[in-house]
Protein backbone atom coordinates (compact mmCIF):
# COMPACT_ATOMS: atom_id res chain seq x y z
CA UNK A 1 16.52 3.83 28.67
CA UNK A 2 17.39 3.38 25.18
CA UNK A 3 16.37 6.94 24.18
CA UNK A 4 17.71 8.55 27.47
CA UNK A 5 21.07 6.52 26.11
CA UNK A 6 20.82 8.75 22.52
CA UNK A 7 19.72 11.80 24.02
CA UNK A 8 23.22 11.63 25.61
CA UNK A 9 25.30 10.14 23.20
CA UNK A 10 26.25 6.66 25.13
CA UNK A 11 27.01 3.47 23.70
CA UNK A 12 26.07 0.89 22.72
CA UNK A 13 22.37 2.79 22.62
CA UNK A 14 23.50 5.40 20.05
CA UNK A 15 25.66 2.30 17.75
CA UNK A 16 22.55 -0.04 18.45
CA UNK A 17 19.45 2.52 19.52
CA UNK A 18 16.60 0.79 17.09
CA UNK A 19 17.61 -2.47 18.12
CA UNK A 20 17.29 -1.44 22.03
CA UNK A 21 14.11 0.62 20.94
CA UNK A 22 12.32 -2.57 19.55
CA UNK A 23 13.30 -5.45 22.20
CA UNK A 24 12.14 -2.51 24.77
CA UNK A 25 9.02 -2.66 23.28
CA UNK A 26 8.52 -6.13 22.53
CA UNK A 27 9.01 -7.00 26.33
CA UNK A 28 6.88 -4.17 27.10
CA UNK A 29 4.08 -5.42 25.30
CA UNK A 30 4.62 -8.99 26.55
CA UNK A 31 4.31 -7.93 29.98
CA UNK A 32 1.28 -5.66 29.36
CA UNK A 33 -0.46 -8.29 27.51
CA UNK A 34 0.24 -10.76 30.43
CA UNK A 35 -1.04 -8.78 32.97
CA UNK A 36 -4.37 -7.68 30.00
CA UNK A 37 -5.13 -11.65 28.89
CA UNK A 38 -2.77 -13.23 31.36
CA UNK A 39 -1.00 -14.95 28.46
CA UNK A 40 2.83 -14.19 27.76
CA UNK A 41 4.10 -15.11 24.33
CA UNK A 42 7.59 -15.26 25.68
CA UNK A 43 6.92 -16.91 28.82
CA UNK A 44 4.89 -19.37 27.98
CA UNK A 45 6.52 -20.43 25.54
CA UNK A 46 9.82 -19.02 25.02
CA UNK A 47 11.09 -21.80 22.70
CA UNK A 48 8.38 -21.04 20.31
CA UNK A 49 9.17 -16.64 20.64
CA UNK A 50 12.96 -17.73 19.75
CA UNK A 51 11.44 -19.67 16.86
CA UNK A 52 9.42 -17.23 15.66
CA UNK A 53 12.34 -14.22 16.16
CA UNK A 54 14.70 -16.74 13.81
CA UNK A 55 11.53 -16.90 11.52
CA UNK A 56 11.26 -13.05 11.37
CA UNK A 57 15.46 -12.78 10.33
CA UNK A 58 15.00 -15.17 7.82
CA UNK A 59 11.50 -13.61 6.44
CA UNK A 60 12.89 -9.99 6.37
CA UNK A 61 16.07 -10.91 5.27
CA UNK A 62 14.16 -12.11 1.91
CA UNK A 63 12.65 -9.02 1.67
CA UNK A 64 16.06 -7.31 1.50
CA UNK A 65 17.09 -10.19 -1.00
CA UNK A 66 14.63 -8.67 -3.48
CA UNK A 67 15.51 -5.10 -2.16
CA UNK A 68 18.99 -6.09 -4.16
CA UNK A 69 17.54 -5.67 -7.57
CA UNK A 70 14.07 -2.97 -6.13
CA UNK A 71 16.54 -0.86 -4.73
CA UNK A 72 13.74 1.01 -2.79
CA UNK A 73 15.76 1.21 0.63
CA UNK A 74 19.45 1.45 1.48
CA UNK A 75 21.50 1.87 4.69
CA UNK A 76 23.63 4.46 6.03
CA UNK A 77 26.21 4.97 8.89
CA UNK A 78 26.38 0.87 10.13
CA UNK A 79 28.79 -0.48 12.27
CA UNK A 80 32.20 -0.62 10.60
CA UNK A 81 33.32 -3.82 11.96
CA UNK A 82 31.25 -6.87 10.05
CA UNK A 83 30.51 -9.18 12.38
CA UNK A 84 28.78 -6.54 14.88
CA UNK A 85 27.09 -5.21 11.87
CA UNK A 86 25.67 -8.33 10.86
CA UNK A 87 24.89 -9.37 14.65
CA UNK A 88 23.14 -5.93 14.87
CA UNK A 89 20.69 -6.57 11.42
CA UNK A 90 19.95 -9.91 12.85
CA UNK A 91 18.63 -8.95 16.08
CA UNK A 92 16.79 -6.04 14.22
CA UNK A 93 15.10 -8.25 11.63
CA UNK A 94 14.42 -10.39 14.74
CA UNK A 95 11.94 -8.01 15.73
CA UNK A 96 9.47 -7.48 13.20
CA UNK A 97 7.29 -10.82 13.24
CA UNK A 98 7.22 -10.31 17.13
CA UNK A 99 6.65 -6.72 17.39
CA UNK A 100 3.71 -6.92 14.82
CA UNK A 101 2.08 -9.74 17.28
CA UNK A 102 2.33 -8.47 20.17
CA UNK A 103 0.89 -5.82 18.68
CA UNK A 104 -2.09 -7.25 17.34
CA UNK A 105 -2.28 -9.10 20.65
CA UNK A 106 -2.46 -6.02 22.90
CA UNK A 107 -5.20 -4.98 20.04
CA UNK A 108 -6.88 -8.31 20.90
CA UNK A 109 -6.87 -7.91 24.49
CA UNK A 110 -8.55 -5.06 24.58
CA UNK A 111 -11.43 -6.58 22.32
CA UNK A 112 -11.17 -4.15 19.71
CA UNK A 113 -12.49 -4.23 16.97
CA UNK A 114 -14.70 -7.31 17.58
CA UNK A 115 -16.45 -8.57 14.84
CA UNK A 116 -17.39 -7.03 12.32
CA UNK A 117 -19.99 -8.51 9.74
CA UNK A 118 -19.43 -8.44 6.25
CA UNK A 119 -20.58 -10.20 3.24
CA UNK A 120 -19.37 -14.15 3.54
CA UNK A 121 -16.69 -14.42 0.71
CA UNK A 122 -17.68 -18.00 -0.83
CA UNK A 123 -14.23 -19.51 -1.11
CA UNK A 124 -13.07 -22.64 -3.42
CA UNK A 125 -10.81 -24.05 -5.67
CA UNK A 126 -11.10 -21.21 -8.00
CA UNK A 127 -9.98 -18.57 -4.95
CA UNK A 128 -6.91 -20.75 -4.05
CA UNK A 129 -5.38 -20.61 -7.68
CA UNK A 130 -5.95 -17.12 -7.61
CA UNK A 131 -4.14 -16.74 -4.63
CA UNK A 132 -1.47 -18.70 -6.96
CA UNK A 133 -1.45 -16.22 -9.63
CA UNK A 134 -1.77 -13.74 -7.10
CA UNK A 135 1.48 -14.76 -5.45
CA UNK A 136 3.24 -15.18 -8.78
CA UNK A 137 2.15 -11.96 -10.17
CA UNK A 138 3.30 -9.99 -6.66
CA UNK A 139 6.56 -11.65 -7.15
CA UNK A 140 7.26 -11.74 -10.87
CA UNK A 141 6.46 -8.03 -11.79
CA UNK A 142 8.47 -5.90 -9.18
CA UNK A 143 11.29 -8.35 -10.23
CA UNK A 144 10.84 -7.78 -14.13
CA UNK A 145 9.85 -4.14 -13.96
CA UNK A 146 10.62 -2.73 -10.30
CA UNK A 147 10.21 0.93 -11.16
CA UNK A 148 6.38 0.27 -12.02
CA UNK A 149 5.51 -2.60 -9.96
CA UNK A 150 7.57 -2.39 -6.86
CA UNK A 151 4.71 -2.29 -4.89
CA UNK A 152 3.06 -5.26 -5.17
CA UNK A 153 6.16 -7.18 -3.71
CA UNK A 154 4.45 -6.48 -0.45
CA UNK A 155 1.85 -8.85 -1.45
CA UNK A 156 3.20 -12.54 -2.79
CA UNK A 157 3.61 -13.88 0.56
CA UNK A 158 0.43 -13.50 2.37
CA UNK A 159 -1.41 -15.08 -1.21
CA UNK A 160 1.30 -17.76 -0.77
CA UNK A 161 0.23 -18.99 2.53
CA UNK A 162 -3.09 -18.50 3.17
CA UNK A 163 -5.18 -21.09 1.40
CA UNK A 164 -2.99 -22.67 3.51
CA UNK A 165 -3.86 -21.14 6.40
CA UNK A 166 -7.44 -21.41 5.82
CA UNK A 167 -7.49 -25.36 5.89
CA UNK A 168 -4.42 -26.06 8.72
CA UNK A 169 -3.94 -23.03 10.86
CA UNK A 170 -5.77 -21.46 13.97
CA UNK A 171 -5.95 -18.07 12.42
CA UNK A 172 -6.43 -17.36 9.21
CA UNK A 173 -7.27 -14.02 7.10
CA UNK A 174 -9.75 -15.77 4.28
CA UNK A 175 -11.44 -18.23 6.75
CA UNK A 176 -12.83 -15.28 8.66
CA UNK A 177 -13.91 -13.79 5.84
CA UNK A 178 -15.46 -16.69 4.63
CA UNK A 179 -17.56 -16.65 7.85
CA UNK A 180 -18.29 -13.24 7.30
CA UNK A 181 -16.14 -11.83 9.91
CA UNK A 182 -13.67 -8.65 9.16
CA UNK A 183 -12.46 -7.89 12.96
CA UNK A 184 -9.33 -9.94 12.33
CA UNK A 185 -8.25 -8.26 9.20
CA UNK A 186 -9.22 -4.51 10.64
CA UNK A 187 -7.16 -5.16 13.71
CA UNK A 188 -4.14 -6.69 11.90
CA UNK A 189 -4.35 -3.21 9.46
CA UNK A 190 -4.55 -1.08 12.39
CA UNK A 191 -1.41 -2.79 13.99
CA UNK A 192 -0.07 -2.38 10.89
CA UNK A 193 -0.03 1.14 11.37
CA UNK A 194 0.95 1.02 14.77
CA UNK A 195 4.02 -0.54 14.37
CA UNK A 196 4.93 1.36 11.44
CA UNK A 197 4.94 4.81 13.22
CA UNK A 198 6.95 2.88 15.68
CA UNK A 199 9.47 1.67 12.71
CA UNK A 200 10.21 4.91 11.03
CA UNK A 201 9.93 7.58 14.37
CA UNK A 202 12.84 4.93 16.01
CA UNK A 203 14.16 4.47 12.29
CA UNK A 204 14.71 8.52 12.40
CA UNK A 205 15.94 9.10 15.78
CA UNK A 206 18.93 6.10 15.30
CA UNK A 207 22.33 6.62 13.92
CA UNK A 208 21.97 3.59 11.63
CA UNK A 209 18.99 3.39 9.54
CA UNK A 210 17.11 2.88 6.24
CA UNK A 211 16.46 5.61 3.70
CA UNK A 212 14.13 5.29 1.05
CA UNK A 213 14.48 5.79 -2.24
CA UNK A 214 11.20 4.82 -3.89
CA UNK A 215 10.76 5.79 -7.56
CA UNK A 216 8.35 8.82 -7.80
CA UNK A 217 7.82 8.99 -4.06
CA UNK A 218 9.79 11.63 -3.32
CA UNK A 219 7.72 14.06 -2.04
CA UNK A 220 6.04 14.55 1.47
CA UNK A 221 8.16 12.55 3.98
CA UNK A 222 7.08 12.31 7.87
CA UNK A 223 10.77 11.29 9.56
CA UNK A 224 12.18 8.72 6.09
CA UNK A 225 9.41 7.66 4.87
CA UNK A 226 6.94 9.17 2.04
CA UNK A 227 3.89 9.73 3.45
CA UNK A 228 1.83 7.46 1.07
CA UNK A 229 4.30 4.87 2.39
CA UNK A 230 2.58 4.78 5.77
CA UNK A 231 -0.35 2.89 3.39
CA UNK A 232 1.99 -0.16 3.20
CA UNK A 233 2.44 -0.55 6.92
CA UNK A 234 -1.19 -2.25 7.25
CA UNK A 235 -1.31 -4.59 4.95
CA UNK A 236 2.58 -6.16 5.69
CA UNK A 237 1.45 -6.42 8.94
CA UNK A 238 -1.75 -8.83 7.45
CA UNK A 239 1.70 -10.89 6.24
CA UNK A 240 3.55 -10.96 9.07
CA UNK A 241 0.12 -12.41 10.90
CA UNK A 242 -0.30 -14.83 7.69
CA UNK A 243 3.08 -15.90 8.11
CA UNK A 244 3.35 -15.91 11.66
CA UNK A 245 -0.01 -18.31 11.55
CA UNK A 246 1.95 -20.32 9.14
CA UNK A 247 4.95 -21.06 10.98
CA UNK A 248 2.72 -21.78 14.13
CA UNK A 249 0.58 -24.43 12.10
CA UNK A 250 3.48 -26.15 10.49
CA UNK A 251 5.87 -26.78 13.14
CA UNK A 252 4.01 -29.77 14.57
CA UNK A 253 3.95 -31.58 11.24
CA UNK A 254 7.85 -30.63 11.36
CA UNK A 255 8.44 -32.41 14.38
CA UNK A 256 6.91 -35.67 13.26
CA UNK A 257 8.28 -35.46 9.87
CA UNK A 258 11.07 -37.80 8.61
CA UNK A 259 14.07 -37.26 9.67
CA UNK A 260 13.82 -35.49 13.08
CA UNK A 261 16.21 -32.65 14.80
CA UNK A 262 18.86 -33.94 11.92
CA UNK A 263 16.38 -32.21 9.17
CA UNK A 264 15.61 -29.78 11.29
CA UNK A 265 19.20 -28.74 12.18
CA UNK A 266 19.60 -28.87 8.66
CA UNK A 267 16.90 -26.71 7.48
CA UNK A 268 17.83 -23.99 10.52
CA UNK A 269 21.74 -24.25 8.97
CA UNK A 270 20.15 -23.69 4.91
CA UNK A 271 18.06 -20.91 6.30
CA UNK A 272 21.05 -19.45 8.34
CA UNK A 273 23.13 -19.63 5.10
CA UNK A 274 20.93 -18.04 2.75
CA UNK A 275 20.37 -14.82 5.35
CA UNK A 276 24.26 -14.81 5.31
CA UNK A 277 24.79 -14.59 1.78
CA UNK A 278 22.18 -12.12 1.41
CA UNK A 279 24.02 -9.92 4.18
CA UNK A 280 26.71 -10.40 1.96
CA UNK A 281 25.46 -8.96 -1.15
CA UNK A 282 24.05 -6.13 1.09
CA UNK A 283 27.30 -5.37 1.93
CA UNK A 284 28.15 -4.59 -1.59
CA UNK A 285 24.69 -3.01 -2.95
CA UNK A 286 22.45 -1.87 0.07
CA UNK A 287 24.90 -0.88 2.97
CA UNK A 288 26.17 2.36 1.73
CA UNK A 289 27.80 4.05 4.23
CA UNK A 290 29.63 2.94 8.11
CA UNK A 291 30.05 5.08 10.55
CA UNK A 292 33.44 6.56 11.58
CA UNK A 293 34.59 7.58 14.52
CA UNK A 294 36.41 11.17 14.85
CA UNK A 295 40.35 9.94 15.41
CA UNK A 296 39.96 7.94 12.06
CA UNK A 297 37.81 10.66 10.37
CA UNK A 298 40.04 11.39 7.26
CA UNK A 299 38.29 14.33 6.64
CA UNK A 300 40.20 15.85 9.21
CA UNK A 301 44.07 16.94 9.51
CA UNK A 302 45.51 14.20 11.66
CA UNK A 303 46.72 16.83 14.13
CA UNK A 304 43.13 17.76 14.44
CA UNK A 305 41.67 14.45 14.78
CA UNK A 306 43.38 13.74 17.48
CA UNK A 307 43.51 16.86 19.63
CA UNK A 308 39.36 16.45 19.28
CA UNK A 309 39.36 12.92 20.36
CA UNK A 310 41.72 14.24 23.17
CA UNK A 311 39.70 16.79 24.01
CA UNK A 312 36.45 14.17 24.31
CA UNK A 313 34.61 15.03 21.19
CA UNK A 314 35.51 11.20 20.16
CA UNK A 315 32.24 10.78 18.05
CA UNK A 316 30.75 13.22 15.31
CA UNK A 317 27.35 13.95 17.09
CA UNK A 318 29.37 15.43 19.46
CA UNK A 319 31.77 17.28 18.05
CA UNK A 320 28.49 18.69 15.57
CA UNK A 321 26.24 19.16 18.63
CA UNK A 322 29.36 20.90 21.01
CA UNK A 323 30.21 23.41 17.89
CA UNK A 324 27.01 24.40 16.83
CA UNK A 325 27.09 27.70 17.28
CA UNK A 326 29.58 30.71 18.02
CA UNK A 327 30.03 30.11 21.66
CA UNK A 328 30.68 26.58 21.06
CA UNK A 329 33.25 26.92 18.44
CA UNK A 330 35.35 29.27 21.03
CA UNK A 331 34.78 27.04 23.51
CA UNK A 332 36.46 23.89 21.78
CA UNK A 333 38.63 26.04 19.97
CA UNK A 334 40.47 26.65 23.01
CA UNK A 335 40.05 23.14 24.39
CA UNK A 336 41.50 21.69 21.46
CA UNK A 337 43.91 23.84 20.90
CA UNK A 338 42.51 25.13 17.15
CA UNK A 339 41.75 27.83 15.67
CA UNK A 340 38.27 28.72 15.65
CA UNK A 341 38.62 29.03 11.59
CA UNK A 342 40.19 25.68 11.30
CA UNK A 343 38.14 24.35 13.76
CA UNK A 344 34.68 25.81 11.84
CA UNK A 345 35.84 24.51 8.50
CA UNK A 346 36.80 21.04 10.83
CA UNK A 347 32.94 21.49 11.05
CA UNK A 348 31.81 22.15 7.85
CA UNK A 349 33.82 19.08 6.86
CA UNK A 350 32.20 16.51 9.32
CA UNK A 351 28.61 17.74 8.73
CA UNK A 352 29.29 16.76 5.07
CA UNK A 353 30.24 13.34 6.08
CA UNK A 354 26.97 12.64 8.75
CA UNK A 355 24.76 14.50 6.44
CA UNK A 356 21.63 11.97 4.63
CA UNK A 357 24.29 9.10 6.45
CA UNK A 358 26.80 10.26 3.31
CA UNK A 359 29.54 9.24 5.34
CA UNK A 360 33.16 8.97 5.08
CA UNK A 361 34.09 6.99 1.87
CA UNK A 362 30.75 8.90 -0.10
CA UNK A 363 32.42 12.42 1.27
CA UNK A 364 35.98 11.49 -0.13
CA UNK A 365 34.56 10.76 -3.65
CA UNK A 366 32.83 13.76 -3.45
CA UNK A 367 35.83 15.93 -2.22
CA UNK A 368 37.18 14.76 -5.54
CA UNK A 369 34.95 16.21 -7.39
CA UNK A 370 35.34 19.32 -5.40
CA UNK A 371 32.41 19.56 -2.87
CA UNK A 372 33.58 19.57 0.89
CA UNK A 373 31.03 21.52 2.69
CA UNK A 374 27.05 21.12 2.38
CA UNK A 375 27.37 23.88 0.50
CA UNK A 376 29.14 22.61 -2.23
CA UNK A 377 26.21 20.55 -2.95
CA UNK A 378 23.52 22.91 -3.44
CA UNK A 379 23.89 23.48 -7.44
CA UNK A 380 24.13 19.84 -8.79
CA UNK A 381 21.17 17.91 -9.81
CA UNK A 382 21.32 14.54 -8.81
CA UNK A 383 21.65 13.25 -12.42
CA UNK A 384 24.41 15.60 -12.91
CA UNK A 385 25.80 14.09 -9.29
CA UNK A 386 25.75 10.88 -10.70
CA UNK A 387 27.52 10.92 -14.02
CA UNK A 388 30.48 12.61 -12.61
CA UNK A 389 30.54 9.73 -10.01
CA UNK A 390 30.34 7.07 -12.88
CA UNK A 391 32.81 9.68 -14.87
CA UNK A 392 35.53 9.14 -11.44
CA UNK A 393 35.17 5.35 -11.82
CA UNK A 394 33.56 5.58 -8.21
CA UNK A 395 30.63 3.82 -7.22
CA UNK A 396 30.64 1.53 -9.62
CA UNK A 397 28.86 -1.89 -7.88
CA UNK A 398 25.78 0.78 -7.01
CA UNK A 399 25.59 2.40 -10.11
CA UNK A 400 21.95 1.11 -10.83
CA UNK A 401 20.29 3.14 -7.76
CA UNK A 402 23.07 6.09 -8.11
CA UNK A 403 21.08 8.85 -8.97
CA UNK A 404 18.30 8.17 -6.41
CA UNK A 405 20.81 8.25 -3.69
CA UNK A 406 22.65 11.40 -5.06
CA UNK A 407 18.64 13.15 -4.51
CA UNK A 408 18.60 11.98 -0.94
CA UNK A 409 22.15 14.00 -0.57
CA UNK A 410 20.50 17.50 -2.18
CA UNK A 411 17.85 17.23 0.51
CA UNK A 412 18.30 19.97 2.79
CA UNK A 413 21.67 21.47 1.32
CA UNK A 414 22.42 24.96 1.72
CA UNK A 415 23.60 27.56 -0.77
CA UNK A 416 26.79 29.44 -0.41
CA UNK A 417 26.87 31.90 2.53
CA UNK A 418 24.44 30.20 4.74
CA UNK A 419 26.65 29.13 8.15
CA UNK A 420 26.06 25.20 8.68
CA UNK A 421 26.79 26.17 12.47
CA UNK A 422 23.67 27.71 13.04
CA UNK A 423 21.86 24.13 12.97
């Protein structure tokens, strides 16, 4: 439904699409694995699902904390209006604890991979301050360095909580391999990679979504993401299980802790807080672009914008899609009542502001430095981009990840003389 909804431009599935994409799935899977194992995450226990989905906002959301000084991802053509584009990140961070368990349960279900033997790992005291150091290191590098260590960011958390795990939880990662047992770990890494094709193909299809910017990844993409990137799907997934066995393990000794729903109230309000204020700050550093409807497209002589709106090309997908080629310009030219010049350089205008999610604010600083069509772009170099942004006084708060963003906008330009309506 949620696809069908894109493929035809409808809201809320085009505004909203990965967030429709992902609860799709994740209710999929839950009724699959029900009628697999007869067992139901959200049915059986829907208090605990809710639990974990707050869990999953709250872990993400400190993974785009530290995202504020990595720069490594940003966002592009989110809802204008804040409190729907806030509403939408939380039900989309909602999803990835979930999605990766379900995921690994479905895995499960099927009894794949079984066990598989290896070599008992003899754990200890020793192993559990490594983990320490482990964690610290993860954590401390990509912070102090983030160009050379970003990486290992990936990491901290799942050293963090399993010595944990291995004493107090049902599952954990390093008690199975001190038994000599790898299935767990194999199956976690392969829904790993499941549910990272599944993030970046419903990442590329939506209007809003993440764009990477990676430092010396630049090369090979499949849909956004690098294609050594796709190596980092299966071992996040072994955190989200860590984490997701944490949780699970210490909200019994939560419960009969001091202080009862009043502390835990309180520690659901200091967790809600701190994934506000990081929203905040992504607002400024991370967000870099909101989507714009065509009657408030600036871009665009008023007359214009309105006779297009009038004439039902109300969003830019449509009005790119409608006038993509010869015919189509005619076509609307007459509807709208422009001429098919203005109308094509109408075009030219609007594929500027929805190309790499540039949109409308990114286009106007742009336009003052003289580029208004695709075109325009094709012989800067994105350091070259980027000091005559600084030079303009725009841009300022993101100056730090500038030039990485300015070589996501030279992907895929043009040269002079090449017609953007033949797309």
């Amino acid at each position: 439904m949620a696809t069908a909804g894109l493929a035809f431009l409808l809201e809320p599935f085009v505004a909203f699409y990965y967030q429709w994409a992902w609860w799709s799935y994740i209710f999929a899977a839950d009724a699959l694995l029900r009628r697999w194992s007869g067992r139901s995450p959200i049915r059986d226990d829907p208090r605990g699902f809710l639990r974990l989905a707050f869990v999953s906002v709250v872990f993400w959301t400190g993974f785009e904390a530290l995202n504020l000084r990595l720069g490594d991802w940003y966002y592009v053509m989110d809802h204008p209006e804040r409190a729907l584009r806030w509403a939408g990140g939380f039900v989309a961070f909602a999803t990835v604890l979930p999605g990766v368990l379900l995921t690994d349960a479905l895995l499960a279900a099927r009894g794949w991979p079984g066990r598989i033997a290896v070599p008992r790992l003899p754990l200890g005291p020793r192993v559990d301050l490594a983990c320490a150091l482990g964690a610290v290191v993860c954590l401390v590098l990509p912070l102090a360095w983030p160009d050379l260590f970003f990486p290992l960011v990936w990491g901290f958390v799942v050293f963090l909580v399993e010595p944990w795990n291995r004493r107090h939880a049902v599952r954990s990662f390093l008690r199975d391999l001190e038994g000599g047992d790898a299935g767990a770990l194999v199956r976690a890494l392969a829904a790993g990679l499941v549910c990272g094709v599944l993030w970046e193909t419903w990442n590329a299809w939506a209007r809003t979504k993440w764009i990477y910017t990676v430092p010396g990844f630049s090369g090979i993409k499949i849909f956004e993401m690098p294609l050594l990137g796709f190596l980092g799907f299966p071992p996040f997934a072994v955190e989200c299980l860590a984490v997701t066995a944490f949780v699970e393990a210490r909200w019994p000794l939560v419960r009969a802790g001091a202080g009862g729903g009043l502390a835990r109230a309180a520690g659901y309000a200091a967790a809600l807080a701190a994934t506000l204020a990081v929203f905040a700050a992504a607002d400024t550093r991370t967000v870099d672009s909101s989507y714009v409807p065509v009657d408030r497209l600036l871009v665009l002589p008023t007359a214009h914008r309105e006779a297009l709106a009038a004439a039902a090309l109300a969003s830019p997908e449509r009005l790119l899609r409608a006038t993509r080629d010869e015919a189509g310009l005619r076509e609307w030219s007459a509807r709208a009542a422009i001429p098919v010049d203005d109308l094509r350089a109408d075009r030219e205008r609007v594929a500027l502001v929805m190309h790499r999610g540039l949109g409308q604010d990114r286009a106007a600083a742009l336009a003052r430095l003289g580029i208004r069509t695709r075109a325009d772009l094709a012989p800067w170099t994105p350091e070259a981009l980027a000091a005559r942004l600084r030079d303009t006084g725009d841009d300022v708060d993101r100056d730090p990840f500038l030039e990485r963003r300015a070589r996501v906008w030279l992907e895929g330009v043009k040269p002079s003389g090449t017609s953007a309506a033949s797309e």
